[in-house]
C-alpha atoms as a PDB file:
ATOM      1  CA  UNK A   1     -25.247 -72.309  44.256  1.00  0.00           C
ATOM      2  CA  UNK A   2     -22.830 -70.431  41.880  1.00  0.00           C
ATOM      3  CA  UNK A   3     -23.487 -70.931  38.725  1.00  0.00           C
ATOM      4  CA  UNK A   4     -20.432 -71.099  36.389  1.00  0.00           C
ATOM      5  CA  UNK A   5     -22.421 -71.557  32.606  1.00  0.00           C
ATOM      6  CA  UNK A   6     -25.867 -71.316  31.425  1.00  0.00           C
ATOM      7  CA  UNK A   7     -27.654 -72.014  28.111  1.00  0.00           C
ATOM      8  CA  UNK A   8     -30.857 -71.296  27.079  1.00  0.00           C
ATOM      9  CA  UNK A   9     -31.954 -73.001  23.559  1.00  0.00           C
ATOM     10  CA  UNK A  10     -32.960 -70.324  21.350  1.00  0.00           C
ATOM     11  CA  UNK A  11     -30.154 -68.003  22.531  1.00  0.00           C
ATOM     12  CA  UNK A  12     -27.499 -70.028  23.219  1.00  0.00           C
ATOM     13  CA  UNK A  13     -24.645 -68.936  26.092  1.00  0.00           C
ATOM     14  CA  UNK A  14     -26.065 -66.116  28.235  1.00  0.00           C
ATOM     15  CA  UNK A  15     -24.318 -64.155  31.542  1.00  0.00           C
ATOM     16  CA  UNK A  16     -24.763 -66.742  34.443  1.00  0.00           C
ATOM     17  CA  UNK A  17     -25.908 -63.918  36.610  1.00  0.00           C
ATOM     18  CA  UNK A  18     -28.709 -62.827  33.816  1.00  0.00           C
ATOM     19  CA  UNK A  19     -32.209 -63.512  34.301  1.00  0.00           C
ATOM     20  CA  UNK A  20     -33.482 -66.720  32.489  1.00  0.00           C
ATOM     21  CA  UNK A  21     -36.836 -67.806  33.520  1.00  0.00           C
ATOM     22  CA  UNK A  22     -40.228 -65.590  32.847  1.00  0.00           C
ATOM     23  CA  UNK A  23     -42.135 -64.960  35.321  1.00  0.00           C
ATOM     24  CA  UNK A  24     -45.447 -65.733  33.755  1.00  0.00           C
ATOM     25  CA  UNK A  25     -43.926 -69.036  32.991  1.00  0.00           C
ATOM     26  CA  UNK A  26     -46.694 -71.701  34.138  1.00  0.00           C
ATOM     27  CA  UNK A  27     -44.332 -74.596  35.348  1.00  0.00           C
ATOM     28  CA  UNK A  28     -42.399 -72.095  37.694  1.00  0.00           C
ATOM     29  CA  UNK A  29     -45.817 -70.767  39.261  1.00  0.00           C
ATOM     30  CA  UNK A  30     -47.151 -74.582  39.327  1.00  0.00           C
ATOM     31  CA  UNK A  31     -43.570 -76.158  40.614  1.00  0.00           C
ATOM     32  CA  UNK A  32     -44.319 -78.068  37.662  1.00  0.00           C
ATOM     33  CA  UNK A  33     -40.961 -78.023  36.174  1.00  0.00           C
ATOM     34  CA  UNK A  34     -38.782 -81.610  34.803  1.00  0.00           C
ATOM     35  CA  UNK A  35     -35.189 -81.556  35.632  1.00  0.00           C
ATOM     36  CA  UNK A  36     -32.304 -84.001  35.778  1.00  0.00           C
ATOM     37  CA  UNK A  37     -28.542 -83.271  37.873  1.00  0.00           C
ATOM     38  CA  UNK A  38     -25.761 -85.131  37.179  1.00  0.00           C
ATOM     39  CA  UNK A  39     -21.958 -84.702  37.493  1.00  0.00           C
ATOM     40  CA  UNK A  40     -19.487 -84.293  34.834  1.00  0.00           C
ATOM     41  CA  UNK A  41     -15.581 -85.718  35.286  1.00  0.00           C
ATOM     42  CA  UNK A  42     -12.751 -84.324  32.604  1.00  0.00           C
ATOM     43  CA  UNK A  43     -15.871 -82.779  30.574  1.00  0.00           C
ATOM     44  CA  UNK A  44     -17.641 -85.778  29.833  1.00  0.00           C
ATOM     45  CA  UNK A  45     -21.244 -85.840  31.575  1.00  0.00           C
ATOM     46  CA  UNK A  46     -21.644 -89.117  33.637  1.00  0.00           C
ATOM     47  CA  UNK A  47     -24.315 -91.258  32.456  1.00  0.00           C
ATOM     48  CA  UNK A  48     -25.932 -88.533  30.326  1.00  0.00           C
ATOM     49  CA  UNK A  49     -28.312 -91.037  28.455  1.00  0.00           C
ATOM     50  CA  UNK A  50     -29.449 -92.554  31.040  1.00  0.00           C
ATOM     51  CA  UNK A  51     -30.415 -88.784  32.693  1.00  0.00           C
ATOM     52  CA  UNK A  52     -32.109 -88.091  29.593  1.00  0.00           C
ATOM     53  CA  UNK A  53     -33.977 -91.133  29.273  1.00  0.00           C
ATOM     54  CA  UNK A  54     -35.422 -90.138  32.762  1.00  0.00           C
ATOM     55  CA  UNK A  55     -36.033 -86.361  31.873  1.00  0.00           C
ATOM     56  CA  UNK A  56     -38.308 -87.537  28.939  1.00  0.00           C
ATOM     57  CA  UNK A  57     -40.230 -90.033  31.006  1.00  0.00           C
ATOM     58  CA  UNK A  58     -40.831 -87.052  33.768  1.00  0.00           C
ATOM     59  CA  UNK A  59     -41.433 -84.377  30.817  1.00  0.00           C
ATOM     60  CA  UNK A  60     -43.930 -86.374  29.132  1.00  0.00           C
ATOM     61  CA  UNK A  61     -45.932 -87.637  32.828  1.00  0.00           C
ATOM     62  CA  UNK A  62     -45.892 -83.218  33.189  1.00  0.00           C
ATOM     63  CA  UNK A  63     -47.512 -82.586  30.043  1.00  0.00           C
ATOM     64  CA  UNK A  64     -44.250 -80.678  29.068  1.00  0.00           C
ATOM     65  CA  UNK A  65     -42.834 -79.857  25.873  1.00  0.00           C
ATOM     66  CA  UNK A  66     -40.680 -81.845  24.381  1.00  0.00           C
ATOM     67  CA  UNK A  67     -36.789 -81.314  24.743  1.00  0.00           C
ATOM     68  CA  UNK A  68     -35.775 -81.722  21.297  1.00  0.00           C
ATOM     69  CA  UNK A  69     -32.171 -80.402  20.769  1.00  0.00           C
ATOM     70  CA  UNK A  70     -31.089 -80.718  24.461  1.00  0.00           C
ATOM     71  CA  UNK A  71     -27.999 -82.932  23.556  1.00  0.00           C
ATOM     72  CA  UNK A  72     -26.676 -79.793  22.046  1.00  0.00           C
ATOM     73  CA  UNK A  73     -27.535 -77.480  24.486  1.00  0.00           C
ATOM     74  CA  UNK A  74     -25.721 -79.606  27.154  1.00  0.00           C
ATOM     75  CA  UNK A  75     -22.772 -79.917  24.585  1.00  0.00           C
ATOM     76  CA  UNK A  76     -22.751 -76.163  25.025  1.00  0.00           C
ATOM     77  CA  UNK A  77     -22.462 -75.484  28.397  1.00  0.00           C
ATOM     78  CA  UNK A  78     -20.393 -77.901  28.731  1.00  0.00           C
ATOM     79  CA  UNK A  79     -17.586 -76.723  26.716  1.00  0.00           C
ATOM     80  CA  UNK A  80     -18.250 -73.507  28.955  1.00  0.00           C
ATOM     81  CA  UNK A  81     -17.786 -75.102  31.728  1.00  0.00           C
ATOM     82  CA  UNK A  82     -14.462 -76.323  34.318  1.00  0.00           C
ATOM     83  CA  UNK A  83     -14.140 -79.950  33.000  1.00  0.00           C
ATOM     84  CA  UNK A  84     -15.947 -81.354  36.432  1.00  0.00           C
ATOM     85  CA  UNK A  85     -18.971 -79.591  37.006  1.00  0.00           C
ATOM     86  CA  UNK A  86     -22.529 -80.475  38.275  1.00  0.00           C
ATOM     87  CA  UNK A  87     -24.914 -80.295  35.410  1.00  0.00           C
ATOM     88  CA  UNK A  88     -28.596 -79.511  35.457  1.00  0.00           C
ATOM     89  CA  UNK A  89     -31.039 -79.731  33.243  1.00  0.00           C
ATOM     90  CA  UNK A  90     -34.298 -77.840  32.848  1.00  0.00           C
ATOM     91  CA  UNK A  91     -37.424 -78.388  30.889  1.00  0.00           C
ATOM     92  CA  UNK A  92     -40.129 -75.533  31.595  1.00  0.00           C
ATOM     93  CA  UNK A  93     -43.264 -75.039  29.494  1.00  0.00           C
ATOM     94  CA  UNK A  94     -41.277 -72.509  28.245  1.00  0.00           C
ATOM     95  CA  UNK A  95     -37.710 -73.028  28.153  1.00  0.00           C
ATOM     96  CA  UNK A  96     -34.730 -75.352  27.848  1.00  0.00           C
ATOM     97  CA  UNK A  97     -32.443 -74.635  30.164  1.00  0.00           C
ATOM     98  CA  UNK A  98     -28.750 -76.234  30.669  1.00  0.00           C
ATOM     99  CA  UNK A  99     -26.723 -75.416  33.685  1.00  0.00           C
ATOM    100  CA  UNK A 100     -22.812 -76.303  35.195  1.00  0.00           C
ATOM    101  CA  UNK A 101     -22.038 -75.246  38.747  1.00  0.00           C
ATOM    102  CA  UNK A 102     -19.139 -76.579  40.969  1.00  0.00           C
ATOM    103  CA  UNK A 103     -18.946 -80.007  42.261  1.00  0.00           C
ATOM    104  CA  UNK A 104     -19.807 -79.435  46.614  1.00  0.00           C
ATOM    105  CA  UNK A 105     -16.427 -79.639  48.396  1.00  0.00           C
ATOM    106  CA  UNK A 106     -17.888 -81.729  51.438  1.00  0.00           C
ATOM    107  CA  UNK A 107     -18.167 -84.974  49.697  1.00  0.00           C
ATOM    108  CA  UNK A 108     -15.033 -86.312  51.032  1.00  0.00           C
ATOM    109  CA  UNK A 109     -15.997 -85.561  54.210  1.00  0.00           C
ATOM    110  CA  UNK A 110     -19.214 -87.025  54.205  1.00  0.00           C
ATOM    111  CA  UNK A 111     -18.214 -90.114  53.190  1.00  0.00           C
ATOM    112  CA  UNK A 112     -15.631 -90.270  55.942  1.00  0.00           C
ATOM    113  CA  UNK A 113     -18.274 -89.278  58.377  1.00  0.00           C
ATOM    114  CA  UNK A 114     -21.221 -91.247  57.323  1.00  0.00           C
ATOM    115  CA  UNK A 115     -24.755 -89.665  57.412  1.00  0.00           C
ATOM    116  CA  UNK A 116     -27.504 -89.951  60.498  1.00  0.00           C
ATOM    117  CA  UNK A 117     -31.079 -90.057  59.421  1.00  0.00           C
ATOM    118  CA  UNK A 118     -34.302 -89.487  60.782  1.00  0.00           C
ATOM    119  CA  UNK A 119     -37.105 -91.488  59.779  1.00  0.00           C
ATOM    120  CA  UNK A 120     -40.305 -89.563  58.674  1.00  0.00           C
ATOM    121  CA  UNK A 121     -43.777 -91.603  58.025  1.00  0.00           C
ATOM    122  CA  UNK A 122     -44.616 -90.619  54.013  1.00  0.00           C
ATOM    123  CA  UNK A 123     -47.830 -90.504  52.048  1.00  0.00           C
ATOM    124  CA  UNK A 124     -46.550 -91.319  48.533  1.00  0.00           C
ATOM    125  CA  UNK A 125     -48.769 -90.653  46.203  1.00  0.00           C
ATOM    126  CA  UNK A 126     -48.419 -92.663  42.869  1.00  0.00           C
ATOM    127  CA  UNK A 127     -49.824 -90.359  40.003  1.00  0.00           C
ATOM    128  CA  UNK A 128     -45.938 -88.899  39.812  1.00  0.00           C
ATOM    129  CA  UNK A 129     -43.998 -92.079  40.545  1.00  0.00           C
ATOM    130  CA  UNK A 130     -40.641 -91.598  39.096  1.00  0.00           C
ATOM    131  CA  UNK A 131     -40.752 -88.470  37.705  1.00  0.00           C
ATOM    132  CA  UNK A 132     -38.364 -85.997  38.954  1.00  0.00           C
ATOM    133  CA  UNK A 133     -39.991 -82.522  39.161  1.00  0.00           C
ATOM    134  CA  UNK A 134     -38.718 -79.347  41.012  1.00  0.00           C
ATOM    135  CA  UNK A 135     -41.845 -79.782  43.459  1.00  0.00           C
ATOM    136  CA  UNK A 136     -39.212 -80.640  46.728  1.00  0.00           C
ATOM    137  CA  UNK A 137     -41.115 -78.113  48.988  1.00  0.00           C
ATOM    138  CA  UNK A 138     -41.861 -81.803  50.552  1.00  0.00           C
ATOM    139  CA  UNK A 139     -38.920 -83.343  50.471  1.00  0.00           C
ATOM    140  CA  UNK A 140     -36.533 -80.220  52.029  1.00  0.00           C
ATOM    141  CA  UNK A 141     -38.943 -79.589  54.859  1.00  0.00           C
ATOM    142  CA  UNK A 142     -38.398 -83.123  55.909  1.00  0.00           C
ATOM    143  CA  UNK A 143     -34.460 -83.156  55.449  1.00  0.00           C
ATOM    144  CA  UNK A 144     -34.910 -79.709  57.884  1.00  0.00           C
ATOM    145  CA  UNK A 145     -37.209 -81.384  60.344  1.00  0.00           C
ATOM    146  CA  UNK A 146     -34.643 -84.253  60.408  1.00  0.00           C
ATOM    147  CA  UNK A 147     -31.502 -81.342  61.034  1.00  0.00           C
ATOM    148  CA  UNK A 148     -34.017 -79.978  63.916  1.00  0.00           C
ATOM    149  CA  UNK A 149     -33.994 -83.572  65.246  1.00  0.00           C
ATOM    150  CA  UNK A 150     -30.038 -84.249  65.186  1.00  0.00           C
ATOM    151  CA  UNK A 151     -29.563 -85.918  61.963  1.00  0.00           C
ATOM    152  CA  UNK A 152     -28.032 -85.077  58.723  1.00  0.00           C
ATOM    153  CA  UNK A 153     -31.109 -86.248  56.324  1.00  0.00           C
ATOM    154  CA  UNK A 154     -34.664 -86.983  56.271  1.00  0.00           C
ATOM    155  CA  UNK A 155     -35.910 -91.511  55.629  1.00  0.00           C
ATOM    156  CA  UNK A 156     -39.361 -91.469  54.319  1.00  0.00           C
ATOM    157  CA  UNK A 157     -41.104 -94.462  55.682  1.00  0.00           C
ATOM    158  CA  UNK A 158     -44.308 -95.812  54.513  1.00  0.00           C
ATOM    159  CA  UNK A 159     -46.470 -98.270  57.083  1.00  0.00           C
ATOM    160  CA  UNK A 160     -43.055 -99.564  58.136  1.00  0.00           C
ATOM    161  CA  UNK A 161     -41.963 -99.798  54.767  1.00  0.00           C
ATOM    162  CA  UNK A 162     -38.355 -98.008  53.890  1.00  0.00           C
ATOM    163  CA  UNK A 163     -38.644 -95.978  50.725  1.00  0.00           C
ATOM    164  CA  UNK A 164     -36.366 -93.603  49.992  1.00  0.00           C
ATOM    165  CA  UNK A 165     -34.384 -90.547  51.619  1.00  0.00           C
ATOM    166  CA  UNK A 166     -35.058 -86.506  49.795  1.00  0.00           C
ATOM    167  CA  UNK A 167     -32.481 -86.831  47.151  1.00  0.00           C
ATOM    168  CA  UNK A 168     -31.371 -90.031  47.460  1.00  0.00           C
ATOM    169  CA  UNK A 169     -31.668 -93.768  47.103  1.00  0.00           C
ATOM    170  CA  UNK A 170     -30.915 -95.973  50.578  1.00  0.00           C
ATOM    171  CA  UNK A 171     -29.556 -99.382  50.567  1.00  0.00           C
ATOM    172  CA  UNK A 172     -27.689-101.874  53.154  1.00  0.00           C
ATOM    173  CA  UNK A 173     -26.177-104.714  53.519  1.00  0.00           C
ATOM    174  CA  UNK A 174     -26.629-107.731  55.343  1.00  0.00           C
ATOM    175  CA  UNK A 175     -23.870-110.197  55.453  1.00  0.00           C
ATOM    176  CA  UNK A 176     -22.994-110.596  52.037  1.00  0.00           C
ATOM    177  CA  UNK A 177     -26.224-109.779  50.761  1.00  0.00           C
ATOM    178  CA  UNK A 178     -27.346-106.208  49.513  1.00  0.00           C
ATOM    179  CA  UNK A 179     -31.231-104.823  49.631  1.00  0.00           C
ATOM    180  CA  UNK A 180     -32.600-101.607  48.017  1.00  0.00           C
ATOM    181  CA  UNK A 181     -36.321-100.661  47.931  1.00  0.00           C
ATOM    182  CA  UNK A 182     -38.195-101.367  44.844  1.00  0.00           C
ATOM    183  CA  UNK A 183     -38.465 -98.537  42.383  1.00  0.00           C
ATOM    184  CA  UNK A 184     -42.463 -97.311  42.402  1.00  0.00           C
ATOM    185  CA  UNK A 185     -44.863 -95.283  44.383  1.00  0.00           C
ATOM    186  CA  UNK A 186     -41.958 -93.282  47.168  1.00  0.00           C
ATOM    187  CA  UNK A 187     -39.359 -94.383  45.287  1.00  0.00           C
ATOM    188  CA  UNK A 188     -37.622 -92.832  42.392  1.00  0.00           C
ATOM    189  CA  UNK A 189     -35.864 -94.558  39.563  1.00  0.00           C
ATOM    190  CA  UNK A 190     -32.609 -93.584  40.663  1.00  0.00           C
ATOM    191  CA  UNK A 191     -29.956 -93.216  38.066  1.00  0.00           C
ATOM    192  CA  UNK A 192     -27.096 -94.139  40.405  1.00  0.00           C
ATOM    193  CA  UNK A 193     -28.988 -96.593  41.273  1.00  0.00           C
ATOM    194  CA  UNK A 194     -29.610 -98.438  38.829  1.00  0.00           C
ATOM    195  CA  UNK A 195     -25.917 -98.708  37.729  1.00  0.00           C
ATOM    196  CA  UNK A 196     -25.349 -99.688  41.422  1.00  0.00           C
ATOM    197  CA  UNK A 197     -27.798-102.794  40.955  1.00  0.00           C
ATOM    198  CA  UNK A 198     -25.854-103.856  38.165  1.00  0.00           C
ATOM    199  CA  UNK A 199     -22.949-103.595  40.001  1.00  0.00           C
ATOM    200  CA  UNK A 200     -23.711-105.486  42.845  1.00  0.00           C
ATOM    201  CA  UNK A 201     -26.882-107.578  42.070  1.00  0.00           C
ATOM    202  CA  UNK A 202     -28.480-105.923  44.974  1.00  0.00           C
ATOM    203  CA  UNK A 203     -31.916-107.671  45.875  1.00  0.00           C
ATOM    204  CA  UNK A 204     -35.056-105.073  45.507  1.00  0.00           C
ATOM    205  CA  UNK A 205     -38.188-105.444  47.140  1.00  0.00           C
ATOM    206  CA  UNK A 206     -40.226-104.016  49.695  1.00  0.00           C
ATOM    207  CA  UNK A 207     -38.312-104.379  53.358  1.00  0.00           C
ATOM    208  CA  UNK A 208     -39.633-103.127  57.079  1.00  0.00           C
ATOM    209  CA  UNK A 209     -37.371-100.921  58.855  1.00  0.00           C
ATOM    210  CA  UNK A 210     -36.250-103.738  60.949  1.00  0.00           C
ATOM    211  CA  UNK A 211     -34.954-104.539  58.407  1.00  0.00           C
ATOM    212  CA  UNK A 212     -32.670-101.757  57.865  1.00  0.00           C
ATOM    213  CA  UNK A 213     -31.898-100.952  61.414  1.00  0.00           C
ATOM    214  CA  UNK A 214     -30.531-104.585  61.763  1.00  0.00           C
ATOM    215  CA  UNK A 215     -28.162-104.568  58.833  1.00  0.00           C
ATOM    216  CA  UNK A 216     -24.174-105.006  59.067  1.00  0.00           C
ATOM    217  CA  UNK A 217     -24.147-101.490  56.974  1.00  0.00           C
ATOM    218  CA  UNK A 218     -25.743 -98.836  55.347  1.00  0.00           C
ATOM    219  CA  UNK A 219     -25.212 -96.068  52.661  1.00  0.00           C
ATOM    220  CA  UNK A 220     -27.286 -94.030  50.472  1.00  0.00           C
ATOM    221  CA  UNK A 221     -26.682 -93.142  46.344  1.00  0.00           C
ATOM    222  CA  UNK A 222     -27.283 -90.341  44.325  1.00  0.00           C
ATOM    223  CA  UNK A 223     -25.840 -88.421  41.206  1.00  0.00           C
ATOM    224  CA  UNK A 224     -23.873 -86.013  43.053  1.00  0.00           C
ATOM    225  CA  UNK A 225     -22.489 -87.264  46.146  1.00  0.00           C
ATOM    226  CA  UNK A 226     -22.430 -90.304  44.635  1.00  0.00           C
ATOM    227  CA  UNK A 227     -22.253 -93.542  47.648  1.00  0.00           C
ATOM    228  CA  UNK A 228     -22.503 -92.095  51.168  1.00  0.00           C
ATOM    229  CA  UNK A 229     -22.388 -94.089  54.480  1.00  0.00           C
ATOM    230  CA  UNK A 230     -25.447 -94.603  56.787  1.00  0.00           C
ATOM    231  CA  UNK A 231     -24.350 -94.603  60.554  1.00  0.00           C
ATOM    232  CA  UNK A 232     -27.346 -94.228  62.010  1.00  0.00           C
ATOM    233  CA  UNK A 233     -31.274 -94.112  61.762  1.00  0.00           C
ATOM    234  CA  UNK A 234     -32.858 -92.378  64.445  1.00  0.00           C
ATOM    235  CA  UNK A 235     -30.126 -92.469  66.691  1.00  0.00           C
ATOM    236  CA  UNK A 236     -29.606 -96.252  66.956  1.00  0.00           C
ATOM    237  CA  UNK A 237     -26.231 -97.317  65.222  1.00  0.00           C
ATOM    238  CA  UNK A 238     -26.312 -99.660  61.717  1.00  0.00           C
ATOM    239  CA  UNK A 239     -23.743-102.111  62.162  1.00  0.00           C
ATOM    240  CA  UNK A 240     -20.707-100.237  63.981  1.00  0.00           C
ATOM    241  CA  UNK A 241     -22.142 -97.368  64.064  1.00  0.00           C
ATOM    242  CA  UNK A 242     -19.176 -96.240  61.332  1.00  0.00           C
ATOM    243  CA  UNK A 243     -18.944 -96.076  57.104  1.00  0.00           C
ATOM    244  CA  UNK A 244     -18.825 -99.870  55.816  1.00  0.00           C
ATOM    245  CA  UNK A 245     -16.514-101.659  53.562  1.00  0.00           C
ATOM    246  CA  UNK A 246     -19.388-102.317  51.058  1.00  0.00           C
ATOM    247  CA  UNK A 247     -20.109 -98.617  50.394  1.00  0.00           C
ATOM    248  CA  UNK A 248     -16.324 -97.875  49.893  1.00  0.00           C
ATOM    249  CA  UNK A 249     -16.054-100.946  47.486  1.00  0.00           C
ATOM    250  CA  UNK A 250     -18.809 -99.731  45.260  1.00  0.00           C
ATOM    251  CA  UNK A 251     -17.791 -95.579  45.603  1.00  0.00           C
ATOM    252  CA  UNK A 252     -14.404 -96.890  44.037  1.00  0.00           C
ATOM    253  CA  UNK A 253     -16.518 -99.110  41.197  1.00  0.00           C
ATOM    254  CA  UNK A 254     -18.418 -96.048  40.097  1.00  0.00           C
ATOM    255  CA  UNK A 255     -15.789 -93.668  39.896  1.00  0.00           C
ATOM    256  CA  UNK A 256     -13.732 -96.235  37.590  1.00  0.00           C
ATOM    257  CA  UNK A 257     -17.258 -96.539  35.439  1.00  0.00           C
ATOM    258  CA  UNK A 258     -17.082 -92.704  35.278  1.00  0.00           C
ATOM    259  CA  UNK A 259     -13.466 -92.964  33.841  1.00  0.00           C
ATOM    260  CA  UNK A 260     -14.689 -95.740  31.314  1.00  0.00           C
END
């Protein structure tokens, strides 16, 4: 990752390729760290409040500092920044960081392509249940087991139950009908997703795998890449075996709520 703007509250701007974090800082040595990534279109970061919202539930579950003054320290790397940009934020027991790096240039492709996934059994625990931490040691080894396997991504599976994928939320569709696991234990409080379930009044509950495998379609949602076709799980086919109309519908809703 390139970084193309950093801020650090306290000392505002500093060189991208400048050291930032201490190394005696606690919540890098613990993995205990709060963060939030989200993408920003013509300078305007996408659903910023909603991100926030979520970085104060996870900083206050971590026993974090608060992030008082972190609207401003986005509004400053911002300006910094290309007008579309990824945008992380960072809440350490030390610092308040505020990042922009370029958008990846494979979305496009992905989304024509559609994603295969590997399903991987998961032992959620629920003491952390929706907070969004930098602890993905986890989460990455599965997505590599799964690329070992075949597949593009990792499906965590719980006694049958879908849950989630790494970094993203998985739906399908059924029909005319949409499904998405329940947010909780395995499942975090996606922000895409929840402006996806008011977009398509998706039902949310707990659902086998069966479920899943025998849907019409299938996609996935997350800040940055945003809606991305399932084609496969495990190497059987969902639906046709290609990306769905459902996914394309709602990829064009968001990106018009983005321009809003």
């Amino acid at each position: 990752m390139s970084l193309l703007a950093v801020a650090v509250q306290g000392r505002g701007l500093v060189d991208p390729s400048a050291p930032v974090f201490s190394a005696d800082d606690e919540s890098l040595l613990r993995g205990s760290v709060a963060f939030e990534t989200l993408p920003t279109y013509g300078g305007k970061p996408f659903l910023l409040d909603r991100h926030l919202d979520r970085l104060r539930t996870s900083i206050e579950a971590l026993a974090l500092p608060p992030a008082e003054g972190v609207e401003e320290l986005v509004e400053l790397v911002v300006s910094a920044a290309p007008p579309d940009h990824v945008l992380r934020i960072y809440r350490t027991e030390q610092l308040l960081v505020a990042t922009a790096a370029a958008l990846p240039d494979d979305l496009e492709d992905a989304r024509a392509r559609g994603l295969r996934l590997i399903s991987l059994e998961l032992d959620a625990p629920a003491l952390l249940a929706g907070v969004k931490s930098t602890s993905y040691a986890a989460a990455f080894a599965a997505r590599r087991f799964a690329e070992r396997a075949g597949g593009d991504d990792a499906l965590f599976v719980a006694d049958g139950t879908v849950r989630e994928l790494p970094t993203a939320n998985i739906w399908w569709r059924k029909g005319e009908q949409l499904f998405t696991p329940t947010v909780g234990a395995g499942v975090l409080p996606g922000v895409t997703r929840s402006v996806m379930v008011e977009l398509s009044g998706a039902n949310e509950g707990e659902f086998p795998l069966d479920q899943l495998l025998g849907a019409d379609e299938a996609f996935t949602t997350s800040s940055i890449r945003e809606v991305v076709p399932v084609i496969s799980v495990d190497g059987q086919a969902i639906g046709g075996g290609a990306p769905g109309p459902a996914a394309a519908r709602l990829q064009d809703a968001l990106r018009l709520r983005s321009r809003s």
